[in-house]
N, C-alpha and C. Protein backbone atom coordinates (compact mmCIF):
# COMPACT_ATOMS: atom_id res chain seq x y z
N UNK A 1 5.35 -16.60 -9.62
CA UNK A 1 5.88 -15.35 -9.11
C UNK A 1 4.72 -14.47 -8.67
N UNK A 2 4.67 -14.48 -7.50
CA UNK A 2 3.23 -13.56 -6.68
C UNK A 2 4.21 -12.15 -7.10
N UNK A 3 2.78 -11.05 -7.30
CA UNK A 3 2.81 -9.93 -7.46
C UNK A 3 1.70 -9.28 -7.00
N UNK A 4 2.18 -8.34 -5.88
CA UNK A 4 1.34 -7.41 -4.82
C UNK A 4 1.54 -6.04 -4.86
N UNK A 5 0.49 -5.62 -5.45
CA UNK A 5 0.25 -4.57 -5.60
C UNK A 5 -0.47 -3.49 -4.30
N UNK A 6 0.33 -2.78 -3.23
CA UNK A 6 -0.05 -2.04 -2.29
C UNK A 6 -0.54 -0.47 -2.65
N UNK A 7 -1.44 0.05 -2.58
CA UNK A 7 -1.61 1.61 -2.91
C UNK A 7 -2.11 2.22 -1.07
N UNK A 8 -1.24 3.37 -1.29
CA UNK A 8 -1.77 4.22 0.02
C UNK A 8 -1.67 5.69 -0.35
N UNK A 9 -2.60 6.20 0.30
CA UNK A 9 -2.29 7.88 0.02
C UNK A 9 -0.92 8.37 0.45
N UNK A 10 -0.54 9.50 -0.43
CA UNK A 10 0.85 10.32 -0.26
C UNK A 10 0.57 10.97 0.86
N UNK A 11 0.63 10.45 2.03
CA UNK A 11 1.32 10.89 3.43
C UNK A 11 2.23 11.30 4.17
N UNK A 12 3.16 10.76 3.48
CA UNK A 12 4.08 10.53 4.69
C UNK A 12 4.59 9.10 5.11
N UNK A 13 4.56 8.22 4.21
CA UNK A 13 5.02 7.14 5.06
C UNK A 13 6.01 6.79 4.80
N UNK A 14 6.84 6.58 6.16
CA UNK A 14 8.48 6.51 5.96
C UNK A 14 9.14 5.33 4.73
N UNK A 15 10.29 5.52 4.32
CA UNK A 15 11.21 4.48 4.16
C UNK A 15 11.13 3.09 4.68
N UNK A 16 10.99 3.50 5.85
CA UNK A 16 11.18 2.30 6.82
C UNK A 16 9.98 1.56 6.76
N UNK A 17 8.97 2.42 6.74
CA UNK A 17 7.43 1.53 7.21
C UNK A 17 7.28 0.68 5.71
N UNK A 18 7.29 1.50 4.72
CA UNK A 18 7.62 0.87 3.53
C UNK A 18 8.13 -0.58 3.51
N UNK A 19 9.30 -0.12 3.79
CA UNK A 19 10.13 -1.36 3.97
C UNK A 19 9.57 -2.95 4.47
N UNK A 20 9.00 -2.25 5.82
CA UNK A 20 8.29 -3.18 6.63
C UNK A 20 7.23 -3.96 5.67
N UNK A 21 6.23 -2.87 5.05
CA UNK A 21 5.64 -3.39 4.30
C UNK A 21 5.86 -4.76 3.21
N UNK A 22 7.06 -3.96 2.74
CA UNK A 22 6.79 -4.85 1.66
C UNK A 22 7.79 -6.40 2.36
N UNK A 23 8.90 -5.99 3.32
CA UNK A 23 9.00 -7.84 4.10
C UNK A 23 7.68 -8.22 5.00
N UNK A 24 6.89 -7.76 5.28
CA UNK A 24 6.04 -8.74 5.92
C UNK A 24 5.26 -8.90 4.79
N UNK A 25 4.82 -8.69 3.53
CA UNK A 25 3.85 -9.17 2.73
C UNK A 25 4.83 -10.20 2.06
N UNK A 26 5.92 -10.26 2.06
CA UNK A 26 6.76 -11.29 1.36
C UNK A 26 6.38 -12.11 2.06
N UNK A 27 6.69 -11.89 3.64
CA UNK A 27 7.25 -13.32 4.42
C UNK A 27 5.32 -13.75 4.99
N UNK A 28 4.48 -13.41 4.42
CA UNK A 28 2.74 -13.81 4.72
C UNK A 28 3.00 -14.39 3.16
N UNK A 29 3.11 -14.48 2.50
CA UNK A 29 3.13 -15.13 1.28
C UNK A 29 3.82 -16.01 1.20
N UNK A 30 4.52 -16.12 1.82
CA UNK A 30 5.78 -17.47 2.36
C UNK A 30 5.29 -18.29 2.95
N UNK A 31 4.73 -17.80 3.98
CA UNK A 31 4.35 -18.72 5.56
C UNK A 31 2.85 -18.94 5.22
N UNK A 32 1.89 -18.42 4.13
CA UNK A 32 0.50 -19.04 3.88
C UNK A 32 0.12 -19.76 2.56
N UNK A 33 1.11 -19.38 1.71
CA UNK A 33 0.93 -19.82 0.66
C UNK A 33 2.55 -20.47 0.03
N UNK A 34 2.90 -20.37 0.45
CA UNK A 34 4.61 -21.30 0.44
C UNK A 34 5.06 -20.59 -1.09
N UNK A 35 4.99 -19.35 -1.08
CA UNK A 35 5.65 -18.98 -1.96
C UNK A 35 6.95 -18.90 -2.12
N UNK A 36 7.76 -18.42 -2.97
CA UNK A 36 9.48 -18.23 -2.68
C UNK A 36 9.36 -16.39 -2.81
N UNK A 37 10.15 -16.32 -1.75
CA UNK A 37 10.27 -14.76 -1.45
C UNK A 37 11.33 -14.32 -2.44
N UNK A 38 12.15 -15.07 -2.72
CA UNK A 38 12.76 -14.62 -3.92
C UNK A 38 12.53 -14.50 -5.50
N UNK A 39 11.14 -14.85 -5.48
CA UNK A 39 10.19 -14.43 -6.83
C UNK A 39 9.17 -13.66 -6.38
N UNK A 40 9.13 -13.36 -5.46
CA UNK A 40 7.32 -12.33 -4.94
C UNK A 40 7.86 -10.63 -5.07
N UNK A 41 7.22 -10.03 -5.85
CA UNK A 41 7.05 -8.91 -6.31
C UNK A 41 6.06 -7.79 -5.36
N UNK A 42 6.61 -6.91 -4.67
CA UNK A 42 5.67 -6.11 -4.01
C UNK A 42 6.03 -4.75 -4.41
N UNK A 43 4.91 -3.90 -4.77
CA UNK A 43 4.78 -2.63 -5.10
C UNK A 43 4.17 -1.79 -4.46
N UNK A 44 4.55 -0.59 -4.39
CA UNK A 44 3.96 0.55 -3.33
C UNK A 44 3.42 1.70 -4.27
N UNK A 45 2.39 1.90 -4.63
CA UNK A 45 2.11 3.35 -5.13
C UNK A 45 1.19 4.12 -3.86
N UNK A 46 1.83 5.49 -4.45
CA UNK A 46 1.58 6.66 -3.59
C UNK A 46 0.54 7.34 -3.89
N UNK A 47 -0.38 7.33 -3.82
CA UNK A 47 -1.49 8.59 -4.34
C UNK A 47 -1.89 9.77 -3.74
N UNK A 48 -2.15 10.75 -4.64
CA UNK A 48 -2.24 12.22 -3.86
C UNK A 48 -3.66 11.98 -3.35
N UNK A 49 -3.86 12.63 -2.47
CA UNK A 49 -5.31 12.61 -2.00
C UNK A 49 -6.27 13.28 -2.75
N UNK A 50 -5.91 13.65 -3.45
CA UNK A 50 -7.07 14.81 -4.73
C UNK A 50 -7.43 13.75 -5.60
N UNK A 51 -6.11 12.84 -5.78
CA UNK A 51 -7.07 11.53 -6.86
C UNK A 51 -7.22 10.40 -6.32
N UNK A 52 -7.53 10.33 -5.24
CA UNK A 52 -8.31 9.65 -4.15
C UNK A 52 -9.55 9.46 -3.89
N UNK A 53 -10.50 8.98 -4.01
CA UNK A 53 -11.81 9.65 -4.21
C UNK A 53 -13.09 8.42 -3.19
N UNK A 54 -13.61 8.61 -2.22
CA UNK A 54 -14.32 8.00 -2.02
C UNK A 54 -16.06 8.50 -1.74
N UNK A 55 -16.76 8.18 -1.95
CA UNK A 55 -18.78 8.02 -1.90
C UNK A 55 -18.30 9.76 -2.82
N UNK A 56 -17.76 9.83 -3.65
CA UNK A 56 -18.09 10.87 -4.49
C UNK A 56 -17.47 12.17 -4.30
N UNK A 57 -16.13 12.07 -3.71
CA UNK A 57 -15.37 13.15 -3.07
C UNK A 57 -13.92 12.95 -2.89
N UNK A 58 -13.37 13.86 -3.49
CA UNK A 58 -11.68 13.26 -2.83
C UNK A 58 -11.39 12.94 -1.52
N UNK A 59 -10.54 12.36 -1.00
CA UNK A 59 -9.96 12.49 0.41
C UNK A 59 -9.40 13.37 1.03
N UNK A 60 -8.91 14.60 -0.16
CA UNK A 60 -8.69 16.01 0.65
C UNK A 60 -9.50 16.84 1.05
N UNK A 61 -10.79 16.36 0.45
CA UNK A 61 -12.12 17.24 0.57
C UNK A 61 -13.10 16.80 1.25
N UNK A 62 -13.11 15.29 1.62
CA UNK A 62 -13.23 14.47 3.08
C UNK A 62 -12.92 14.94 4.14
N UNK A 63 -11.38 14.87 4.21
CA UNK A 63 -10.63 15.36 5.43
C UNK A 63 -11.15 17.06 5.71
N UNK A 64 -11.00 17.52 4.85
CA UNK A 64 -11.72 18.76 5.15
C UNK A 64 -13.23 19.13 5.70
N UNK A 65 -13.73 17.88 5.42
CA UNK A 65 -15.21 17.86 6.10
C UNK A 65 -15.13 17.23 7.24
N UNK A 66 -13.65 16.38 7.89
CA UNK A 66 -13.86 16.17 8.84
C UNK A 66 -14.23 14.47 9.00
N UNK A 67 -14.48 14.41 7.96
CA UNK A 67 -14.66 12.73 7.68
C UNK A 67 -13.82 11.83 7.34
């Protein structure tokens, strides 16, 4: 039973794209690794951009620099 763990910052991303997400990571786990889509586990966490943090800075405080 594959289990995929997706994280993206709390944006905004629809229902739908979601959605998308998690059938095309089913059906790439199907079609490369012959998994059964009816045991593959995909998860979406949301993160705020304040606990986001990259080279030593959040991503709200990135974006605010413009970077």
């Amino acid at each position: 039973m594959p289990y995929v763990n997706i994280r993206i910052t709390r944006e905004g991303a629809t229902a739908e794209q979601k959605a998308t997400l998690i059938q095309g990571v089913t059906q790439l786990l199907a079609d490369v690794l012959n998994k059964n889509p009816e045991t593959t586990v995909v998860v979406i966490d949301e993160v705020d951009t304040d606990n986001w943090g990259i080279g030593g800075k959040s991503v709200t405080v990135r974006r605010k620099q413009g970077k």
